[in-house]
PDB file of N, CA and C in Angstrom:
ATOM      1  N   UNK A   1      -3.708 -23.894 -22.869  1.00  0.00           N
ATOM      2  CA  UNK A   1      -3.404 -23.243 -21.602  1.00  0.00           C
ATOM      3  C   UNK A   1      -3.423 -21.726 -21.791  1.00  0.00           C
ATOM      4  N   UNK A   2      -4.437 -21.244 -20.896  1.00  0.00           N
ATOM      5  CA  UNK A   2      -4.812 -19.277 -20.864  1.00  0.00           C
ATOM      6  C   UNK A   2      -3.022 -18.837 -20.699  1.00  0.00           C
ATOM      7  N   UNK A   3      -2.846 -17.947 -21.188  1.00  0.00           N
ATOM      8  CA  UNK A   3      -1.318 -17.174 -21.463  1.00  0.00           C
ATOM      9  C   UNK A   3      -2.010 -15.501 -20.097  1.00  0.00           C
ATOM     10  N   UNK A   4      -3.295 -15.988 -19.500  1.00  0.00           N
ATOM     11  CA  UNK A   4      -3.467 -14.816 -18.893  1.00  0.00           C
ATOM     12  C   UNK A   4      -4.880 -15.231 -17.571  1.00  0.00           C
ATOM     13  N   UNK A   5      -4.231 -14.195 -16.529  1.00  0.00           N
ATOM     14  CA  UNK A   5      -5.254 -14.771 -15.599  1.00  0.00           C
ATOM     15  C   UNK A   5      -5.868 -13.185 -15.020  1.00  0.00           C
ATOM     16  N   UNK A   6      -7.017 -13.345 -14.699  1.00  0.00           N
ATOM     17  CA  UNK A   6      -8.123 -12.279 -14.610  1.00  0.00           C
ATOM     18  C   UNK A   6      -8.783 -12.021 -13.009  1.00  0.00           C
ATOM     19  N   UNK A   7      -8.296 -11.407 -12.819  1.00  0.00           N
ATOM     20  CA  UNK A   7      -8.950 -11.182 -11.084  1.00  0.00           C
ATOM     21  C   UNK A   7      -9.986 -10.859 -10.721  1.00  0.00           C
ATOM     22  N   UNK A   8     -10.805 -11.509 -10.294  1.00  0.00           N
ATOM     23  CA  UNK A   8     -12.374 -11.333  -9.807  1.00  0.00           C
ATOM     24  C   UNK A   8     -13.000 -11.418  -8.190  1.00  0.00           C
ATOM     25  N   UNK A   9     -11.528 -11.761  -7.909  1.00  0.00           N
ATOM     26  CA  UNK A   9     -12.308 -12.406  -6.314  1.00  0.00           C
ATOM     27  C   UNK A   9     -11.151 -11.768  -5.826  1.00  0.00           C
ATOM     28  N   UNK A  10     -10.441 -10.384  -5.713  1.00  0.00           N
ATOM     29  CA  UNK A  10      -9.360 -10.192  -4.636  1.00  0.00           C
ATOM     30  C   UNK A  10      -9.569 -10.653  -3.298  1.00  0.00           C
ATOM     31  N   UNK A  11      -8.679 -10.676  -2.600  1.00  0.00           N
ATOM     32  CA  UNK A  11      -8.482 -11.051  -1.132  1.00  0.00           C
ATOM     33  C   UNK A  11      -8.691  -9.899  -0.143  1.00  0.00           C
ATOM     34  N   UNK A  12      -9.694  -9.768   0.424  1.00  0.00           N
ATOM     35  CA  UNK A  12     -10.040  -8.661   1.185  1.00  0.00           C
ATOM     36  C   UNK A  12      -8.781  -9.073   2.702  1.00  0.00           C
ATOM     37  N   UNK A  13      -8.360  -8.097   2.530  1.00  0.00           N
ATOM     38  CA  UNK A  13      -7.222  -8.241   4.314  1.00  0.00           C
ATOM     39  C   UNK A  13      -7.789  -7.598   5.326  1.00  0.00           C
ATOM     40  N   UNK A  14      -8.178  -8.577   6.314  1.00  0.00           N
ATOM     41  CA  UNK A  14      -8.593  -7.848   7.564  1.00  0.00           C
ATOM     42  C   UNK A  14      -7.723  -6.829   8.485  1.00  0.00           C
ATOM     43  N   UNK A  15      -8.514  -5.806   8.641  1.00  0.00           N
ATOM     44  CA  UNK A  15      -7.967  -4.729   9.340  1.00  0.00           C
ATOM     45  C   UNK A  15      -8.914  -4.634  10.348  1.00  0.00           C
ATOM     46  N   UNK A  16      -8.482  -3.693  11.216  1.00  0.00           N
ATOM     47  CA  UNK A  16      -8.936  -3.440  12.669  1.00  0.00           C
ATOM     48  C   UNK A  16      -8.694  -1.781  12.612  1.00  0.00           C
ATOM     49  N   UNK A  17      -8.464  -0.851  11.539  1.00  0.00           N
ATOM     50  CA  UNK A  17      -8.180   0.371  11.809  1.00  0.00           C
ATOM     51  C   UNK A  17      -9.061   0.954  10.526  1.00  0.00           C
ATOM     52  N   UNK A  18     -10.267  -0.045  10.018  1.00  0.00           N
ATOM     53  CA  UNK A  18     -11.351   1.025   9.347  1.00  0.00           C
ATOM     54  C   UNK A  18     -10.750   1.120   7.755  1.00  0.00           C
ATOM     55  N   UNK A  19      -9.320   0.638   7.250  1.00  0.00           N
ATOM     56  CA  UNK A  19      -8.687   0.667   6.143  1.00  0.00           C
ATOM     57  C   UNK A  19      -9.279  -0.831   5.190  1.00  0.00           C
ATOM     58  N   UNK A  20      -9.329  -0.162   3.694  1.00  0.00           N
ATOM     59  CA  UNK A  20     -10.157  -1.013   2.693  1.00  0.00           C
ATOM     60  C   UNK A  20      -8.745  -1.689   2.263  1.00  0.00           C
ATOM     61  N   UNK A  21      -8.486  -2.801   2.494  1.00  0.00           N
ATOM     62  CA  UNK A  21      -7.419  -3.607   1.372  1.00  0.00           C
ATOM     63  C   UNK A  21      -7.797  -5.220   0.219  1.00  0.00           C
ATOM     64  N   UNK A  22      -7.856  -4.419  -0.722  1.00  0.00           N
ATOM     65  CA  UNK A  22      -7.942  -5.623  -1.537  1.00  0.00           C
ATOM     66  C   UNK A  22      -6.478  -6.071  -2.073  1.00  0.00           C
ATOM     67  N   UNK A  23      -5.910  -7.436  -2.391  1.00  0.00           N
ATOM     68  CA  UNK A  23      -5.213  -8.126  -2.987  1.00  0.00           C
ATOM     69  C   UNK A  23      -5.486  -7.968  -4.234  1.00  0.00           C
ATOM     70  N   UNK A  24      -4.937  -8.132  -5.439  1.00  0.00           N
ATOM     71  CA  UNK A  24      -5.448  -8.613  -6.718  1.00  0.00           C
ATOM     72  C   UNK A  24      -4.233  -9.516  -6.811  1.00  0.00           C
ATOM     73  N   UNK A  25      -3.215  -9.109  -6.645  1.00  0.00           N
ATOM     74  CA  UNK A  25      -2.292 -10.440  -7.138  1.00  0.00           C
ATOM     75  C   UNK A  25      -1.163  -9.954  -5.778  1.00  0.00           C
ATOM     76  N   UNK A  26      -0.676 -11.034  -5.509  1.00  0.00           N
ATOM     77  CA  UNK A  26       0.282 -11.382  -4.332  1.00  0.00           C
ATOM     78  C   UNK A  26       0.514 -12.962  -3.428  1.00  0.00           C
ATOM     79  N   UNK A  27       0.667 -12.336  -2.595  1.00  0.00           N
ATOM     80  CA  UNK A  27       1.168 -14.096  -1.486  1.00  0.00           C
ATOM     81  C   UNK A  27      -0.302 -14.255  -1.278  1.00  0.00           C
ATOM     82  N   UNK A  28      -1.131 -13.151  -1.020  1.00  0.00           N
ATOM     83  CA  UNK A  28      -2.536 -13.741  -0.400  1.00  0.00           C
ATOM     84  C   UNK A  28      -3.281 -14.378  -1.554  1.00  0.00           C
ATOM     85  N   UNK A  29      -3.252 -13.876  -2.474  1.00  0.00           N
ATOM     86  CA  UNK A  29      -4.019 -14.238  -3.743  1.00  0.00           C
ATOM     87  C   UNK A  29      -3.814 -15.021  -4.669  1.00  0.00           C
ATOM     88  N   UNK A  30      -2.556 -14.940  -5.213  1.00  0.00           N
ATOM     89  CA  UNK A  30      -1.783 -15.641  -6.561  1.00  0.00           C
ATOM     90  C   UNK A  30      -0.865 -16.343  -5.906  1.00  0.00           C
ATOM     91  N   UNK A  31      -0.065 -16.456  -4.643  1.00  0.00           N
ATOM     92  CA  UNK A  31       0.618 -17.047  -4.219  1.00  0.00           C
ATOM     93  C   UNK A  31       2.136 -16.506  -5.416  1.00  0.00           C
ATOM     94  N   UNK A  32       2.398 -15.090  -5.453  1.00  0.00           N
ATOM     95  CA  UNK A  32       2.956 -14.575  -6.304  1.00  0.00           C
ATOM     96  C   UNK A  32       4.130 -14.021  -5.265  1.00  0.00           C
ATOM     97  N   UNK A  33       5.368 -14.490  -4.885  1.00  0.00           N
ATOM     98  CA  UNK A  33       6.403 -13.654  -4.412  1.00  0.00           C
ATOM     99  C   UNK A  33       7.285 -12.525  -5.162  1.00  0.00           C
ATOM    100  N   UNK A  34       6.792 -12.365  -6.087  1.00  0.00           N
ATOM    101  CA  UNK A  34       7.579 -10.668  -7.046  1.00  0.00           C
ATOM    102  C   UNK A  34       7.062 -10.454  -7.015  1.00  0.00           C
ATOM    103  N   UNK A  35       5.633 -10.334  -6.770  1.00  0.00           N
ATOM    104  CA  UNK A  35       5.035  -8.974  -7.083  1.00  0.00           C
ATOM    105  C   UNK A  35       3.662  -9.184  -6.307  1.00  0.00           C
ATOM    106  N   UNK A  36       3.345  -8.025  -5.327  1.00  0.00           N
ATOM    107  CA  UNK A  36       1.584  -7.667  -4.927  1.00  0.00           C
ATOM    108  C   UNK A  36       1.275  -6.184  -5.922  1.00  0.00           C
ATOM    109  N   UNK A  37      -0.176  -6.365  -5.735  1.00  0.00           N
ATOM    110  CA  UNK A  37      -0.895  -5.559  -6.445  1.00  0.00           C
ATOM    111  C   UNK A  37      -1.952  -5.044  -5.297  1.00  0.00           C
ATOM    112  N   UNK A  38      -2.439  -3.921  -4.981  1.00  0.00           N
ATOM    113  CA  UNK A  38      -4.017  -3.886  -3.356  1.00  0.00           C
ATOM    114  C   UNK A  38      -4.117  -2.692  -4.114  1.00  0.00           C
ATOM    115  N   UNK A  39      -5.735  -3.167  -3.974  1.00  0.00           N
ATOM    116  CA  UNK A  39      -6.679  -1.596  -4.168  1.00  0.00           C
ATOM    117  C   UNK A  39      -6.603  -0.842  -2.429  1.00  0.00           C
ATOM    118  N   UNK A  40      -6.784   0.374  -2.364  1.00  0.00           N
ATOM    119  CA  UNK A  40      -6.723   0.486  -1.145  1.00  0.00           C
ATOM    120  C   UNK A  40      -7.722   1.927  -0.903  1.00  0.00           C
ATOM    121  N   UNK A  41      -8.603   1.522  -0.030  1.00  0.00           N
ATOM    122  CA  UNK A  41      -9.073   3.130   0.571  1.00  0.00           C
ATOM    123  C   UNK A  41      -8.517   3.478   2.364  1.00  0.00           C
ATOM    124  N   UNK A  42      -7.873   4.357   2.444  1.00  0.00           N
ATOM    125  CA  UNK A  42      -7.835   4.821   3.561  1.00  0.00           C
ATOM    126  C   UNK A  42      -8.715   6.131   4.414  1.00  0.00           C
ATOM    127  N   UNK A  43      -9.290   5.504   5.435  1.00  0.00           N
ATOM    128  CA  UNK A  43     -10.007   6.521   5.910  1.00  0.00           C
ATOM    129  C   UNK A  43      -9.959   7.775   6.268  1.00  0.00           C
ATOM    130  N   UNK A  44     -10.581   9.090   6.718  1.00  0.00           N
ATOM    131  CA  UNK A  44     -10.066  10.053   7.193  1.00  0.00           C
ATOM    132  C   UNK A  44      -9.231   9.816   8.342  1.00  0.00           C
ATOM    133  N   UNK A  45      -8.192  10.131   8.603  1.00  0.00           N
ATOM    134  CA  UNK A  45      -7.091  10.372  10.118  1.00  0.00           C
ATOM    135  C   UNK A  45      -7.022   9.087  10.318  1.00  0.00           C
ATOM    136  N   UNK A  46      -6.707   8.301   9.252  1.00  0.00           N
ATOM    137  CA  UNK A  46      -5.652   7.000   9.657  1.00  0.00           C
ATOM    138  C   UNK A  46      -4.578   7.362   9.523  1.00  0.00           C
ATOM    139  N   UNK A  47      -3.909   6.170  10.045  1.00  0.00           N
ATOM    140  CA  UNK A  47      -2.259   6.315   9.837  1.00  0.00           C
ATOM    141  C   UNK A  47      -1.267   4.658  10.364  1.00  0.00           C
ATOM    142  N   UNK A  48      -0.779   4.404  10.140  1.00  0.00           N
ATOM    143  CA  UNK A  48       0.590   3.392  10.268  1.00  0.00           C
ATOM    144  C   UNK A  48       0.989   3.550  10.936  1.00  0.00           C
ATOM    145  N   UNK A  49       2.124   2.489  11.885  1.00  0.00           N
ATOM    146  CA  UNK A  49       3.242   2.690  12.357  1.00  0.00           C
ATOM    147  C   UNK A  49       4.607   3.176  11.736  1.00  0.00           C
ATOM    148  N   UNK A  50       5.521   3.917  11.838  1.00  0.00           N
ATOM    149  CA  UNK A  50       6.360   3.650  11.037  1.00  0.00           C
ATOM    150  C   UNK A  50       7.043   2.211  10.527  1.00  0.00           C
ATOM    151  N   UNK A  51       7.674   2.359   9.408  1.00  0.00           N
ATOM    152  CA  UNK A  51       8.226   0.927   9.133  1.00  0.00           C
ATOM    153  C   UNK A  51       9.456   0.977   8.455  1.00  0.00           C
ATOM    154  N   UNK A  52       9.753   0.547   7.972  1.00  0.00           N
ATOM    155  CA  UNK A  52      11.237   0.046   7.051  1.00  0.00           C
ATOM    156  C   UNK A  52      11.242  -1.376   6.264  1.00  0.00           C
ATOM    157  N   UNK A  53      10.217  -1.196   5.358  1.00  0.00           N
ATOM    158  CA  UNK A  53      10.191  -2.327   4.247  1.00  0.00           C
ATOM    159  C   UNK A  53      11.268  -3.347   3.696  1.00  0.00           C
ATOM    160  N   UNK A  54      11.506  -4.575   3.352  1.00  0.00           N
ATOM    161  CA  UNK A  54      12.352  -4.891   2.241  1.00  0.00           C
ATOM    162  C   UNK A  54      11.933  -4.940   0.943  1.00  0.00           C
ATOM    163  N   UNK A  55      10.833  -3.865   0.632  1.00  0.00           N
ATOM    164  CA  UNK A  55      10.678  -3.881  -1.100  1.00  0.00           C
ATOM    165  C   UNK A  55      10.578  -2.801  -1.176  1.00  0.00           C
ATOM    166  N   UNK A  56      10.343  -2.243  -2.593  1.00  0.00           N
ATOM    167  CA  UNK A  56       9.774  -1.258  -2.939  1.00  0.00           C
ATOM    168  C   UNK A  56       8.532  -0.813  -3.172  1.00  0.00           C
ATOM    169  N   UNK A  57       8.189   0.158  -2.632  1.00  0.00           N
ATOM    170  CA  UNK A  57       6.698   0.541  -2.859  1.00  0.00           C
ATOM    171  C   UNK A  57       6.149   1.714  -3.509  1.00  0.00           C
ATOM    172  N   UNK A  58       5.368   1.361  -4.784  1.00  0.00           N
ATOM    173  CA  UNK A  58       5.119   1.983  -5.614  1.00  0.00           C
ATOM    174  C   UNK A  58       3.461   2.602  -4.903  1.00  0.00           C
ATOM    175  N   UNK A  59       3.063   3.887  -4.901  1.00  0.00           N
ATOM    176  CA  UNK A  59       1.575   4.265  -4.501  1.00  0.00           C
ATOM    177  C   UNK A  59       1.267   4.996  -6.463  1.00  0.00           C
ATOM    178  N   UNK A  60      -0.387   4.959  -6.061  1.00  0.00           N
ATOM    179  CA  UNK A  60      -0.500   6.240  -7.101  1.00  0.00           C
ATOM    180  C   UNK A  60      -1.976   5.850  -6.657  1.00  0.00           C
ATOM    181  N   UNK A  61      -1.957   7.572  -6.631  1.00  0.00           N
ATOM    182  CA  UNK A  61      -3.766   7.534  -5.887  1.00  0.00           C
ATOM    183  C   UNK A  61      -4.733   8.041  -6.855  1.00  0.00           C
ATOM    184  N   UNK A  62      -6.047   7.882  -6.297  1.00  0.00           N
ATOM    185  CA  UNK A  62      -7.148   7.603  -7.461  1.00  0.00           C
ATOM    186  C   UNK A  62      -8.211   8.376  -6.818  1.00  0.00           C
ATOM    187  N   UNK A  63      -7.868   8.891  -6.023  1.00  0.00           N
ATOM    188  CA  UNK A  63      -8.908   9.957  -5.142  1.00  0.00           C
ATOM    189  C   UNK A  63      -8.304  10.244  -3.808  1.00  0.00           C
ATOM    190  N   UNK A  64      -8.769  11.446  -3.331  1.00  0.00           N
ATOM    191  CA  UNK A  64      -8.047  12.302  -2.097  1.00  0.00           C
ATOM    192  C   UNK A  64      -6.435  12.388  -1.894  1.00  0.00           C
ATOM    193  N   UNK A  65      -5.973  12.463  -0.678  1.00  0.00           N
ATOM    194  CA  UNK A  65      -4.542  12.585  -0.845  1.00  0.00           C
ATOM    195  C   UNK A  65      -3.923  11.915   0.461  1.00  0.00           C
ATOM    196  N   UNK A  66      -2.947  11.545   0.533  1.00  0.00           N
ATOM    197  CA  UNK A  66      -2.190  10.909   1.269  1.00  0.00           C
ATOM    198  C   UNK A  66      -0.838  11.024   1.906  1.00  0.00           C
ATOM    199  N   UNK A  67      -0.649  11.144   3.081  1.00  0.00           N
ATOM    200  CA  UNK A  67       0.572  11.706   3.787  1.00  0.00           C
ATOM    201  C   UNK A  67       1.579  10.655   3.903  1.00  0.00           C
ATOM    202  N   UNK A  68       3.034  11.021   3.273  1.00  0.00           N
ATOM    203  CA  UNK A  68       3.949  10.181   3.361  1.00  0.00           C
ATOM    204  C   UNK A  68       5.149  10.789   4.438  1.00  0.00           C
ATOM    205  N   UNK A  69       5.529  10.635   4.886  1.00  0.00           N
ATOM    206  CA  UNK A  69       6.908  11.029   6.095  1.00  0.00           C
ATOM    207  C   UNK A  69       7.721   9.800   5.708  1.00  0.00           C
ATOM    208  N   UNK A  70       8.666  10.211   4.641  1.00  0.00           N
ATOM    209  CA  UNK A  70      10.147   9.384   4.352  1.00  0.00           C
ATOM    210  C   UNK A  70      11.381  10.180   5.114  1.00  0.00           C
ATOM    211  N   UNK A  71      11.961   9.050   5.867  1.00  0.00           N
ATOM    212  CA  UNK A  71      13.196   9.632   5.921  1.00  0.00           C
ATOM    213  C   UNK A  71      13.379  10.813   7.141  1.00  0.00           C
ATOM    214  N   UNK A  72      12.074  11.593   7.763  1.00  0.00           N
ATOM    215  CA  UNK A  72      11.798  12.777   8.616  1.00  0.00           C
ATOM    216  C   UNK A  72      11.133  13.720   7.195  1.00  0.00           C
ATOM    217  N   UNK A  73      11.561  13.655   6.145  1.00  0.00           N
ATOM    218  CA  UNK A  73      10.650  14.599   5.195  1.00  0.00           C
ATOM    219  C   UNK A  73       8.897  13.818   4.728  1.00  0.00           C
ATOM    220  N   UNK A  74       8.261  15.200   4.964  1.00  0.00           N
ATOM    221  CA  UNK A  74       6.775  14.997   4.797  1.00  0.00           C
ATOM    222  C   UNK A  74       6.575  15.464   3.287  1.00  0.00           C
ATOM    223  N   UNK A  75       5.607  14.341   2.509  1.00  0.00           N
ATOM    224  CA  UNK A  75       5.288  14.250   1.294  1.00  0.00           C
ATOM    225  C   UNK A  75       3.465  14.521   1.751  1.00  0.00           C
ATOM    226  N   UNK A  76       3.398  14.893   0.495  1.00  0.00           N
ATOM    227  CA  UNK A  76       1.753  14.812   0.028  1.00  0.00           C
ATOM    228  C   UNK A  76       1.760  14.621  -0.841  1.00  0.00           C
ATOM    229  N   UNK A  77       0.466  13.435  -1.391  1.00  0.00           N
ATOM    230  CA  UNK A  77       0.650  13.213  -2.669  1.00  0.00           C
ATOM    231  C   UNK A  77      -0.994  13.204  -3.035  1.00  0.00           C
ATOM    232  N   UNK A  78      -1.183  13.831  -4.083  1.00  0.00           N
ATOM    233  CA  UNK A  78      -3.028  14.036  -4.675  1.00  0.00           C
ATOM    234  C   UNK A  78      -2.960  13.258  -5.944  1.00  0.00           C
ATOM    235  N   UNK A  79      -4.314  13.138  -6.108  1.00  0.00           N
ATOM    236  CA  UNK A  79      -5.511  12.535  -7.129  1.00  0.00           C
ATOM    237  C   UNK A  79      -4.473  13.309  -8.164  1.00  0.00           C
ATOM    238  N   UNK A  80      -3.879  11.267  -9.058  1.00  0.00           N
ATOM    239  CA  UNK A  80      -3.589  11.214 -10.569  1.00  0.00           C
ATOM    240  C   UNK A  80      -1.675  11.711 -10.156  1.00  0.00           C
ATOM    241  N   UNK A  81      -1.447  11.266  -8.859  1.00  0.00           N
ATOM    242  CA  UNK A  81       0.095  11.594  -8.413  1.00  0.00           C
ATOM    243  C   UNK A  81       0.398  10.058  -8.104  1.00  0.00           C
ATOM    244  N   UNK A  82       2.004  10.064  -8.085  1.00  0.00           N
ATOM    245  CA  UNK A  82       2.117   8.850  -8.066  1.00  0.00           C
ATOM    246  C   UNK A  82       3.545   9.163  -7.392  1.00  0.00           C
ATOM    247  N   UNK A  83       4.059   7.551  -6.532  1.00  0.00           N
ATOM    248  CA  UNK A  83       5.406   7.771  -5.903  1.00  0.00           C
ATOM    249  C   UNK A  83       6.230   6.584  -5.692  1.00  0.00           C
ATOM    250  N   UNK A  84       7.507   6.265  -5.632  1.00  0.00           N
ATOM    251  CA  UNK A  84       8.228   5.458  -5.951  1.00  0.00           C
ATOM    252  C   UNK A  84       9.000   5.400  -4.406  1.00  0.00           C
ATOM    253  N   UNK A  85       8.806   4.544  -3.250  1.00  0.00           N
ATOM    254  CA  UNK A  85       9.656   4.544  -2.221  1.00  0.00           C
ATOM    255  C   UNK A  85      10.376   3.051  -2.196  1.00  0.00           C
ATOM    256  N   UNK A  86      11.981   3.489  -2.494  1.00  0.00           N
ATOM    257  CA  UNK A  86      12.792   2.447  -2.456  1.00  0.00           C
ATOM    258  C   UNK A  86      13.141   1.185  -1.117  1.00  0.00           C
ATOM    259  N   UNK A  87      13.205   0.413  -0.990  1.00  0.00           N
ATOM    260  CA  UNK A  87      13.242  -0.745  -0.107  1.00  0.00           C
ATOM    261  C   UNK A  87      14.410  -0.121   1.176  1.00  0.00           C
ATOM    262  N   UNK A  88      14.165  -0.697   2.171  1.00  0.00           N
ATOM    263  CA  UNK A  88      14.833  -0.401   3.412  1.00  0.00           C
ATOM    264  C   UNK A  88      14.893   1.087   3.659  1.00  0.00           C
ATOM    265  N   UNK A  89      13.985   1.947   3.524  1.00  0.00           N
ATOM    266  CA  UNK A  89      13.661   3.360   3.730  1.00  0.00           C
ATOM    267  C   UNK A  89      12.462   3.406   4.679  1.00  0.00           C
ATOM    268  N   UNK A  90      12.807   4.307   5.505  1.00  0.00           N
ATOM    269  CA  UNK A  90      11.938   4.411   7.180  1.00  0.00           C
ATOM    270  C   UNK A  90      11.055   5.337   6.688  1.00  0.00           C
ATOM    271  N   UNK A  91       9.233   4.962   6.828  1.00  0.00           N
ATOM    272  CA  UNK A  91       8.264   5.241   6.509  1.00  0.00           C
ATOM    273  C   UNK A  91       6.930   5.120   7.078  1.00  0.00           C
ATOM    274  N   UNK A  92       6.461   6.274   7.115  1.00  0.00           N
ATOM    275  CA  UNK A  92       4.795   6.365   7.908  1.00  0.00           C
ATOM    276  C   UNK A  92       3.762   6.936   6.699  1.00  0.00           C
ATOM    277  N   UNK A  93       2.856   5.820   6.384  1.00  0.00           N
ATOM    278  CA  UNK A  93       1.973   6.004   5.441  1.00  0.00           C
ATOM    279  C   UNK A  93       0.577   6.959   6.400  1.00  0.00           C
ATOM    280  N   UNK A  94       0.089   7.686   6.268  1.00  0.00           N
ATOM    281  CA  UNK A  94      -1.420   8.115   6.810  1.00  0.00           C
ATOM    282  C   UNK A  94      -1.874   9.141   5.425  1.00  0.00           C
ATOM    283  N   UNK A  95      -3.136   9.404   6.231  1.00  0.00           N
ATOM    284  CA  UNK A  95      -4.082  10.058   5.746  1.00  0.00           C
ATOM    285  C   UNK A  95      -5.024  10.919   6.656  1.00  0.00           C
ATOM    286  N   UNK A  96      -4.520  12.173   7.120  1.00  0.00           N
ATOM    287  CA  UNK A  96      -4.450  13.247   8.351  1.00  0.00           C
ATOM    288  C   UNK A  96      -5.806  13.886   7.564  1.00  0.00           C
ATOM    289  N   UNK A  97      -6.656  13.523   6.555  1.00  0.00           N
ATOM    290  CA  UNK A  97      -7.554  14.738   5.643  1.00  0.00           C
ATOM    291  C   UNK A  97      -8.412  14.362   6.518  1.00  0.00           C
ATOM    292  N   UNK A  98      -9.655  14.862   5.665  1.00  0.00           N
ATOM    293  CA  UNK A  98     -11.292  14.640   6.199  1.00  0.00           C
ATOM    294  C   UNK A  98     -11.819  13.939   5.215  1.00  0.00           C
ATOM    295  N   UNK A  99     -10.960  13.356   4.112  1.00  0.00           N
ATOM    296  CA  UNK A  99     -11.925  12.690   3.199  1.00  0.00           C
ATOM    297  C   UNK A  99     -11.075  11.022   3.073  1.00  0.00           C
ATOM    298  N   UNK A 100     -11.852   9.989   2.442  1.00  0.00           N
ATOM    299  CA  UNK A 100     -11.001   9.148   2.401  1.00  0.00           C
ATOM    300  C   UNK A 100     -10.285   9.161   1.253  1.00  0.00           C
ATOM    301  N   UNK A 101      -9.263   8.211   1.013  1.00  0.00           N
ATOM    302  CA  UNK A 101      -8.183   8.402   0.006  1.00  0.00           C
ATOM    303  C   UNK A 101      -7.665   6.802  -0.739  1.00  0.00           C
ATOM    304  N   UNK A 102      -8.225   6.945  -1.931  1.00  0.00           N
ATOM    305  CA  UNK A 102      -8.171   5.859  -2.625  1.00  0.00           C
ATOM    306  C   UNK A 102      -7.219   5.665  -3.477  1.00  0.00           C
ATOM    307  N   UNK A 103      -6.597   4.372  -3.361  1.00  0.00           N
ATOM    308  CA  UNK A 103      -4.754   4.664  -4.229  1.00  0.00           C
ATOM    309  C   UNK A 103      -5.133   3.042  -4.668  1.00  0.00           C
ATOM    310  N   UNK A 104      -3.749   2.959  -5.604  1.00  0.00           N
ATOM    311  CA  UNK A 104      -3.085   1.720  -5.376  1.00  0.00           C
ATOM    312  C   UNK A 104      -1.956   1.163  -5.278  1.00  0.00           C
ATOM    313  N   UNK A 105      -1.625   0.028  -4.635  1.00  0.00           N
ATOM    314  CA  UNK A 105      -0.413   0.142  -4.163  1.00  0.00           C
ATOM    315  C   UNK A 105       0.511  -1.118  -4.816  1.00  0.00           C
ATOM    316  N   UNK A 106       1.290  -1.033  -5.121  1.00  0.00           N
ATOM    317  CA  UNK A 106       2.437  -2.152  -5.964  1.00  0.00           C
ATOM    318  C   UNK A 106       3.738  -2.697  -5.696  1.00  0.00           C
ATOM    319  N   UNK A 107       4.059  -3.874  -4.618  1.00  0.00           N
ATOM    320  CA  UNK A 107       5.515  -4.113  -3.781  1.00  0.00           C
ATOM    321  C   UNK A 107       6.063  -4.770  -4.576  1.00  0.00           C
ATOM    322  N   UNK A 108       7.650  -4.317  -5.036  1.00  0.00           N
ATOM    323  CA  UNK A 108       8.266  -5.312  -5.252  1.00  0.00           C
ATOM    324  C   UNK A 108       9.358  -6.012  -4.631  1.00  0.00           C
ATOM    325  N   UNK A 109      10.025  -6.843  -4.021  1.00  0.00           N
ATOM    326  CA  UNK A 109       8.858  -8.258  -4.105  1.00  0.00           C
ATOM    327  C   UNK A 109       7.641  -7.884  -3.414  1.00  0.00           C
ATOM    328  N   UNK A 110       6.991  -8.979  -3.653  1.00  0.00           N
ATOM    329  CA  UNK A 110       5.334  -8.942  -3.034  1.00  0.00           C
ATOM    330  C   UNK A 110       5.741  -8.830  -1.547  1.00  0.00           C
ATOM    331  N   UNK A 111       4.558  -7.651  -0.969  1.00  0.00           N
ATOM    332  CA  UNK A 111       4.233  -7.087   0.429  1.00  0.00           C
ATOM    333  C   UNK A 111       4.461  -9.118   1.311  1.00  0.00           C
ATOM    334  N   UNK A 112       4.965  -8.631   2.043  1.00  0.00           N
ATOM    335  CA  UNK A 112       5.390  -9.473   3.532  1.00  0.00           C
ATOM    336  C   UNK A 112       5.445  -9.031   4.827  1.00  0.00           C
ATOM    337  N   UNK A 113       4.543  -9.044   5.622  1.00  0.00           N
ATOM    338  CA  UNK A 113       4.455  -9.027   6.807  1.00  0.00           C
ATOM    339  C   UNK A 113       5.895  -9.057   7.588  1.00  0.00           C
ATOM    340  N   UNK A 114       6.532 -10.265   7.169  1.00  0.00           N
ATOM    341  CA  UNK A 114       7.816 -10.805   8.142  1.00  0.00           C
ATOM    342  C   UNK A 114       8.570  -9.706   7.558  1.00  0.00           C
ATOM    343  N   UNK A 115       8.612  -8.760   6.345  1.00  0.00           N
ATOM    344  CA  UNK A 115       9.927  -8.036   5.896  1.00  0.00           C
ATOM    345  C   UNK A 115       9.162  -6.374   5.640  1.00  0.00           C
ATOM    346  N   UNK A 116       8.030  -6.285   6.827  1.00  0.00           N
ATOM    347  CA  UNK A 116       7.891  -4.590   6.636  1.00  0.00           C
ATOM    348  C   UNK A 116       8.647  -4.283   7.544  1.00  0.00           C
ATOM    349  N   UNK A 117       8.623  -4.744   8.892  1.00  0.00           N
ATOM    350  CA  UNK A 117       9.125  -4.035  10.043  1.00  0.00           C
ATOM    351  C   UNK A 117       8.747  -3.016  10.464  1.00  0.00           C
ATOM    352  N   UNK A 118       7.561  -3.293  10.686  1.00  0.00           N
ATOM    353  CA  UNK A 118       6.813  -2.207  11.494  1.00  0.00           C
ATOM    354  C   UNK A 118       7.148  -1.638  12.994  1.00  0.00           C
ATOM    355  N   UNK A 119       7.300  -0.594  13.626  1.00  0.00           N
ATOM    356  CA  UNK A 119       7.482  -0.261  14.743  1.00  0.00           C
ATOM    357  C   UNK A 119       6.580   0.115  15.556  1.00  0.00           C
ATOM    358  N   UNK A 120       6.699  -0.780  16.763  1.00  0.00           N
ATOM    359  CA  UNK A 120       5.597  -0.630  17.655  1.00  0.00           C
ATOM    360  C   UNK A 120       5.690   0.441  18.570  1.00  0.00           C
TER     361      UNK A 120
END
């Protein structure tokens, strides 16, 4: 029995706002509740609703830069930066540039729909 498993086929997540999400390991993929793993590109002048997670969310980007608003304070974070936002903290992920912005992103527990709480 392999002591290790190798990701080849992430789970592409459909979006409707032009944003790249791959799975590598999570509920969509591994059927993994501690932990997701998503490659992610975000386009120029996307952006989120705000939300209020129940995990933590780890970013660290891999090209361009990315606008965080925790809390009412505005973050920027660039290529080879990385950031640690703790669970039940009110948050708007975008990307206000002209270029797109390639990160990746790491929930612990694994990303859930039923426990972002997104605001409409």
């Amino acid at each position: 029995m392999k002591k290790y498993f190798i990701q080849k086929s992430p789970f592409a997540v459909p979006t409707t706002d032009g944003k790249l999400i791959e799975e590598h390991h999570g509920m969509a993929t591994t059927n993994n509740a501690a932990i997701s793993i998503a490659h992610m590109i975000a386009p120029p002048h996307w952006k989120e609703p705000f939300q209020t997670p129940e995990f933590e969310e780890y970013t660290y980007i891999i090209s361009g830069k990315k606008q965080f608003i925790i809390e009412g304070e505005t973050i920027i974070l660039e290529t080879g930066q990385s950031i640690k936002i703790d669970k039940n903290t009110r948050i708007q992920y975008s990307n206000p540039f002209d270029e797109p912005c390639e990160y990746m992103a790491i929930c612990i527990p694994a990303f859930d729909f039923t426990k972002v709480h997104r605001e409409e």
